[in-house]
C-alpha atoms as a PDB file:
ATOM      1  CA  UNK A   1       0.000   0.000   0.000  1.00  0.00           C
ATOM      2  CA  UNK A   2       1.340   3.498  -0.820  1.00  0.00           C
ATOM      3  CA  UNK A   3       1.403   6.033   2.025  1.00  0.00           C
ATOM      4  CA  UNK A   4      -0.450   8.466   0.384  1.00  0.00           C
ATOM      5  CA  UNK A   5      -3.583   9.357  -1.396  1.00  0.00           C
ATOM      6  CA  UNK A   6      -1.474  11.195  -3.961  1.00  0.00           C
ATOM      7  CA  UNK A   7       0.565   7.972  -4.137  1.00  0.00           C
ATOM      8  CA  UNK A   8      -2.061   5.890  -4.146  1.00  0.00           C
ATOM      9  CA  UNK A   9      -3.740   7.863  -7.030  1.00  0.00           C
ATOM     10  CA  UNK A  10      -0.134   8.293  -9.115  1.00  0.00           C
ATOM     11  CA  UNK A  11      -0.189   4.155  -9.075  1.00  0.00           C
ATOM     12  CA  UNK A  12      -3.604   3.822 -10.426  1.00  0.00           C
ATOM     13  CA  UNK A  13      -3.219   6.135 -13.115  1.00  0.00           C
ATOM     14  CA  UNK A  14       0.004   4.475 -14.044  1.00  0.00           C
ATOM     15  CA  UNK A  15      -1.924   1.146 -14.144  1.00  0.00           C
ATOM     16  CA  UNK A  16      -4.498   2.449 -15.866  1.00  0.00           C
ATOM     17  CA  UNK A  17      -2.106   3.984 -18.749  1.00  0.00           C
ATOM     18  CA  UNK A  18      -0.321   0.640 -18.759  1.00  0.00           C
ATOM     19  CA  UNK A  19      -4.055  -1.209 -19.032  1.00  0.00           C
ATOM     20  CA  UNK A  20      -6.104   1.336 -21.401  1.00  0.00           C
ATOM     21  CA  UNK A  21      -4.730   2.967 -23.331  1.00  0.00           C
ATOM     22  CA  UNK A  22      -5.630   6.446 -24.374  1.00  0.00           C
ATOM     23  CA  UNK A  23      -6.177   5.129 -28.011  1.00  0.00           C
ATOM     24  CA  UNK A  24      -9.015   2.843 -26.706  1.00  0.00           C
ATOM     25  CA  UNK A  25     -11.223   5.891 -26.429  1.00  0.00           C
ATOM     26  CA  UNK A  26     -11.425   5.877 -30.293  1.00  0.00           C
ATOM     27  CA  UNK A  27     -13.016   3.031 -30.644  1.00  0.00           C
ATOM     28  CA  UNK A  28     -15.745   2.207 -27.801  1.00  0.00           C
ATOM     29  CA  UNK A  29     -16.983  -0.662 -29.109  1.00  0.00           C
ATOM     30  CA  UNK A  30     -13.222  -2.174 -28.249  1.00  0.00           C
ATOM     31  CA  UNK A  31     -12.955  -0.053 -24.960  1.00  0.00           C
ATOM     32  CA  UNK A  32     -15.915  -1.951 -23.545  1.00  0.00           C
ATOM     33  CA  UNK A  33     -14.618  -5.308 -24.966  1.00  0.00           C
ATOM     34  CA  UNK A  34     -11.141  -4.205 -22.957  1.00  0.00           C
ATOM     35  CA  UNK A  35     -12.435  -2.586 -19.946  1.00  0.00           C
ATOM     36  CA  UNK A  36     -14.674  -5.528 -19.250  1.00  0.00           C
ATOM     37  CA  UNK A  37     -11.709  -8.226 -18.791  1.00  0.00           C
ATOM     38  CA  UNK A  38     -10.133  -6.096 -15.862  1.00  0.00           C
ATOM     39  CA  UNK A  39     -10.363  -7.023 -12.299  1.00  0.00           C
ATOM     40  CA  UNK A  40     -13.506  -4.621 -11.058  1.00  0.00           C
ATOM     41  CA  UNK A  41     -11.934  -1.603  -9.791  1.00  0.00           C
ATOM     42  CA  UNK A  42      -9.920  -1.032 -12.484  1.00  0.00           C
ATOM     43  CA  UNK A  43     -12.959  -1.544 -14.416  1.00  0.00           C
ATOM     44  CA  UNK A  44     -14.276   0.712 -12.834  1.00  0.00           C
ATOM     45  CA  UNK A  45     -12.085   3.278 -13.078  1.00  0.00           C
ATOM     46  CA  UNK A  46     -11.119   2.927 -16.314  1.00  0.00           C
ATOM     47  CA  UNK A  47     -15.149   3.617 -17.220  1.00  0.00           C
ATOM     48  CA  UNK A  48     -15.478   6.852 -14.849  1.00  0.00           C
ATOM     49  CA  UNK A  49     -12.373   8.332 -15.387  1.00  0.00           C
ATOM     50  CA  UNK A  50     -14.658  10.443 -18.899  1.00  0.00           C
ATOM     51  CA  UNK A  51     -16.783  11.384 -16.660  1.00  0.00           C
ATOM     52  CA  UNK A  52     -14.880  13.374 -14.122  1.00  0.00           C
ATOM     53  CA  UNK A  53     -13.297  15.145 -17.007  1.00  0.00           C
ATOM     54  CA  UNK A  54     -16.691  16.104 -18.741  1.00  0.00           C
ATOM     55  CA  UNK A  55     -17.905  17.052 -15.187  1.00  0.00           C
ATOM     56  CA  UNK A  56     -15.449  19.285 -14.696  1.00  0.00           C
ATOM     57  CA  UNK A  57     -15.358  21.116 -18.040  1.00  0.00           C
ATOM     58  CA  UNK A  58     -19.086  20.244 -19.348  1.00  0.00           C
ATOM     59  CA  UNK A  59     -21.949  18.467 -18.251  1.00  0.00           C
ATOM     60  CA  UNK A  60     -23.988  15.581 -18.681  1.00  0.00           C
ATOM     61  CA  UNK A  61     -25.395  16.549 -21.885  1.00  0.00           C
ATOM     62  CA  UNK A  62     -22.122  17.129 -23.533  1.00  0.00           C
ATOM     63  CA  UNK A  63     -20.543  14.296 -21.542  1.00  0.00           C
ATOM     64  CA  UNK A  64     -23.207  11.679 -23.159  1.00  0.00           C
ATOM     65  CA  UNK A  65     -22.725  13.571 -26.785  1.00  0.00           C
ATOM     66  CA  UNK A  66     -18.705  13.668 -26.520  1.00  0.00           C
ATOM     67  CA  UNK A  67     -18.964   9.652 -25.197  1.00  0.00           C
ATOM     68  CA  UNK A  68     -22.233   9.079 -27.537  1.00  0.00           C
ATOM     69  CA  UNK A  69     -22.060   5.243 -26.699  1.00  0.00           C
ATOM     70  CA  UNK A  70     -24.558   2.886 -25.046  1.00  0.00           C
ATOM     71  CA  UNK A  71     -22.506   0.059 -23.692  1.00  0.00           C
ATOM     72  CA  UNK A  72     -19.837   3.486 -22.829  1.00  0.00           C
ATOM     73  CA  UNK A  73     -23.030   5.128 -20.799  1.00  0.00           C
ATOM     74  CA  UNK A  74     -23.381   1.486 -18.994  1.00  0.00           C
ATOM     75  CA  UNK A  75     -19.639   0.266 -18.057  1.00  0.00           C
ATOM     76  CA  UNK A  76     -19.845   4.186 -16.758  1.00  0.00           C
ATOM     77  CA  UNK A  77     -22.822   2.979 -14.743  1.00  0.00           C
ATOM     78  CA  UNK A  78     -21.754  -0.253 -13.685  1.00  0.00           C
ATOM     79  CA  UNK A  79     -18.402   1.439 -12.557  1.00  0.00           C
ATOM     80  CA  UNK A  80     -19.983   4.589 -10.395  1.00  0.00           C
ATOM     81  CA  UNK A  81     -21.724   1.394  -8.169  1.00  0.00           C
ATOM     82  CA  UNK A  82     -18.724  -0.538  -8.096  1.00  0.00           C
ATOM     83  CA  UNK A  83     -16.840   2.661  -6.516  1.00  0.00           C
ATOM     84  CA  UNK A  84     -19.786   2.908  -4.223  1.00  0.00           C
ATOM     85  CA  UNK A  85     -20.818   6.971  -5.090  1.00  0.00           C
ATOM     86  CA  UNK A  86     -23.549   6.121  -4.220  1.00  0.00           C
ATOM     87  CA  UNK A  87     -25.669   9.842  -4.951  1.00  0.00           C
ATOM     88  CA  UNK A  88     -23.422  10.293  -7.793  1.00  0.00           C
ATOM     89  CA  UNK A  89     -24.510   6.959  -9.610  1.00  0.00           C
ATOM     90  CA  UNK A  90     -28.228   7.488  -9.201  1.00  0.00           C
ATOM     91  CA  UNK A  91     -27.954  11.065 -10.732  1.00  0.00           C
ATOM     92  CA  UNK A  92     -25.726   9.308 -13.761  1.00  0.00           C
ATOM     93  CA  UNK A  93     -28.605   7.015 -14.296  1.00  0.00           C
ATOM     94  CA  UNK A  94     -31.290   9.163 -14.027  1.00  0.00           C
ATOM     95  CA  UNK A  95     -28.959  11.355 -16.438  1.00  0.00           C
ATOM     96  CA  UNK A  96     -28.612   9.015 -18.984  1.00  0.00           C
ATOM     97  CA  UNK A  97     -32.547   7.655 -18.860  1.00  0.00           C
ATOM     98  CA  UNK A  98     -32.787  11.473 -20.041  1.00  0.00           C
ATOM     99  CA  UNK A  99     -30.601  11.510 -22.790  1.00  0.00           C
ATOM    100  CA  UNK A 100     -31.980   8.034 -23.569  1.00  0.00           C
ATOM    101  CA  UNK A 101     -35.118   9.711 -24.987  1.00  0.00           C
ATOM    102  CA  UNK A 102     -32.916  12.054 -27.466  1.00  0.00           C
ATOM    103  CA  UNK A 103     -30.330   9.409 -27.960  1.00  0.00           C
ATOM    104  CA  UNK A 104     -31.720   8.662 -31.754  1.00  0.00           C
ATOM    105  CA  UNK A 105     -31.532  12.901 -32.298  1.00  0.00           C
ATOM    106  CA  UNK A 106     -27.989  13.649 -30.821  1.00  0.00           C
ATOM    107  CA  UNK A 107     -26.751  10.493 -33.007  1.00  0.00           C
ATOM    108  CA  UNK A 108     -28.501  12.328 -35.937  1.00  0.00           C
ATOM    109  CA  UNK A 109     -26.905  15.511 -34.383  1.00  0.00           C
ATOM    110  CA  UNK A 110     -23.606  14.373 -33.969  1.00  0.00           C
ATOM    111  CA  UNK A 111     -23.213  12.435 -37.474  1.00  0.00           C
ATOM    112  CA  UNK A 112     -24.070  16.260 -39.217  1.00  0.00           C
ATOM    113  CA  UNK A 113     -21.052  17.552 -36.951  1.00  0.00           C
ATOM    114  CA  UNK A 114     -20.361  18.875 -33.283  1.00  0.00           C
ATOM    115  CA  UNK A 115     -20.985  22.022 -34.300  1.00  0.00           C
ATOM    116  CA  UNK A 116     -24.689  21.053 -35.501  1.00  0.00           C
ATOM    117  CA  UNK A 117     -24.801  19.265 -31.574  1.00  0.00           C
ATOM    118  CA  UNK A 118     -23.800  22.354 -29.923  1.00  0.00           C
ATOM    119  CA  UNK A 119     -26.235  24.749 -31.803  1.00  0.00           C
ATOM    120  CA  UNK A 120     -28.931  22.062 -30.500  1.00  0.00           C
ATOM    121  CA  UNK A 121     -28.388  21.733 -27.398  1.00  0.00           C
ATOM    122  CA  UNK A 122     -27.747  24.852 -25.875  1.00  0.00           C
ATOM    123  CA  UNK A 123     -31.436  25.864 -26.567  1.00  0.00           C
ATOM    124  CA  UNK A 124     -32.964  22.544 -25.815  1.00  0.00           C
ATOM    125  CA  UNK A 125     -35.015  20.615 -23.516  1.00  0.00           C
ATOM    126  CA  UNK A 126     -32.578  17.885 -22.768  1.00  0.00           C
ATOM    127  CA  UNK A 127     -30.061  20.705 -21.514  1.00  0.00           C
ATOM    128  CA  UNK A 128     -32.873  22.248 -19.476  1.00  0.00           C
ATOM    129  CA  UNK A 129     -34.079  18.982 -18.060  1.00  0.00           C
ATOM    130  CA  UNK A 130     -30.336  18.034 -17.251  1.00  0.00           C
ATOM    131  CA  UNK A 131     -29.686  21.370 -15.249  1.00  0.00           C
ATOM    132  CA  UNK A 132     -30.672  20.208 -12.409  1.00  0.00           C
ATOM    133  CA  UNK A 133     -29.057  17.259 -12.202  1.00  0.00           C
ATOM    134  CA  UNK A 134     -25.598  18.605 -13.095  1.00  0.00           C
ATOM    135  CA  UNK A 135     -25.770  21.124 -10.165  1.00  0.00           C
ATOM    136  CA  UNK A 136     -26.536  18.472  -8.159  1.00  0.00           C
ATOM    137  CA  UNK A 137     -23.506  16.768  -9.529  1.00  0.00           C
ATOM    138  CA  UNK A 138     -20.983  19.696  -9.443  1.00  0.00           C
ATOM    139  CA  UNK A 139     -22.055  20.155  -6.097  1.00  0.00           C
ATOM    140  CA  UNK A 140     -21.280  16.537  -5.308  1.00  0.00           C
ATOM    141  CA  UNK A 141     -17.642  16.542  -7.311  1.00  0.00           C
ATOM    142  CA  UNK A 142     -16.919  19.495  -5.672  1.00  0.00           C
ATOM    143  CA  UNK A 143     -16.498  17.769  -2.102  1.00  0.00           C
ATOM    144  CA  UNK A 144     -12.903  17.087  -1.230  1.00  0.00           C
ATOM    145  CA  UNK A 145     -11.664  14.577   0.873  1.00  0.00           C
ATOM    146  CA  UNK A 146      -8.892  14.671   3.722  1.00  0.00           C
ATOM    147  CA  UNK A 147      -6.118  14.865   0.950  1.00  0.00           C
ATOM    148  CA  UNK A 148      -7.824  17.888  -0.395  1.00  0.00           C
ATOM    149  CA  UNK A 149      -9.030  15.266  -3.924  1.00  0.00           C
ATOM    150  CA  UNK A 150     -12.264  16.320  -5.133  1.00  0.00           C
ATOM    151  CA  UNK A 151     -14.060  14.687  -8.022  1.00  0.00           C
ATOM    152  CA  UNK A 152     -14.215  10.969  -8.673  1.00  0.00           C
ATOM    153  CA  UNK A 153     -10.793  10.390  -8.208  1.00  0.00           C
ATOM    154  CA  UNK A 154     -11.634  10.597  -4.146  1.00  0.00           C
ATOM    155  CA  UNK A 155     -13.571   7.397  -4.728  1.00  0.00           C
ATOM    156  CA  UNK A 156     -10.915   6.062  -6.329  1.00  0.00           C
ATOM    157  CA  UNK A 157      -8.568   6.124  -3.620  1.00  0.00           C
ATOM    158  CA  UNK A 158     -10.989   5.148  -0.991  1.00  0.00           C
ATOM    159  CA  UNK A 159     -11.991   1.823  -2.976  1.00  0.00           C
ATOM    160  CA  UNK A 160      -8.295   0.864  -3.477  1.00  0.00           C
ATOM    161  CA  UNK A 161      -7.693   1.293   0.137  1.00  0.00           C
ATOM    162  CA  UNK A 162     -10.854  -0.627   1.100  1.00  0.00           C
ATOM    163  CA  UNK A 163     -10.645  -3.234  -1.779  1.00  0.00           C
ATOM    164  CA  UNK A 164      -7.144  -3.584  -2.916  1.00  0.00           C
ATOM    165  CA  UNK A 165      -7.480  -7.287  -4.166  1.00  0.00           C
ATOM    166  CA  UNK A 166     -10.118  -5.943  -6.737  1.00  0.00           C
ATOM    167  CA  UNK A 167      -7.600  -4.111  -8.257  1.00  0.00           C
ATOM    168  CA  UNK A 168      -5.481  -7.269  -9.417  1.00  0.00           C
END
């Protein structure tokens, strides 16, 4: 075990990069086919680690268009329960039940360009319906823990302290 968070969190991201590799995310068809042969917290991590990026630039709208990928939107499910966030996942779900309804329209969207997406969706329902669920969210990612670690990561580090044999 490493002595620190920041350890802790340097060793899984090195594991991760050694595991996934950023080229994955290209193809997420054969990131889900990857991801789903890891032991489960890497699993997990490797399937959350979008999301705390889109959370902290975007939201959930633009996090579901930039990762515009069913089985994506599930391992991203799967892995928020694994890592026990408990709040976090159930707003994800609820999230993505959303988008679910305008999944066939951002595909259409998103195949005339980002642009076309963007144009969309800051005027429509789906971001208005989201709103409130990504302030709940920020709100939630904004929480730090001990070491000062906001965001998802914190839930990294407190799963590979509690379940380090999940992560091999």
């Amino acid at each position: 075990m490493a002595a620190s968070d920041k350890e802790i969190l340097d060793n899984l991201f090195l594991r991760l990069q050694d595991t996934v590799p950023d080229e994955l995310h290209e193809d997420l068809d054969e990131f889900v086919d990857v991801v789903s042969d890891l032991p489960p917290g890497l699993r997990a991590m490797a399937s959350t680690y979008q999301l705390d990026v889109s959370m902290a630039l975007d939201d959930l709208g633009w996090h579901f268009a930039n990762w515009h990928h069913r089985g994506y939107s599930l391992e991203t499910s799967r892995g928020l329960k694994e890592l026990e966030t408990g709040e976090i996942a159930s707003i994800f779900d609820r999230g993505y039940s959303i988008a679910g309804h305008e999944w066939d329209r951002m595909s259409e969207l998103l195949n005339e360009g980002f642009d076309v997406f963007a144009t969309w969706y800051r005027t429509s329902e789906l971001e208005a319906t989201l709103m409130p669920l990504n302030r709940q969210l920020w709100d939630l990612l904004k929480i730090e823990n001990a070491s000062g670690q906001a965001g998802l990561f914190r839930y990294w580090v407190a799963y590979a302290r509690k379940y380090p044999e999940r992560l091999s």
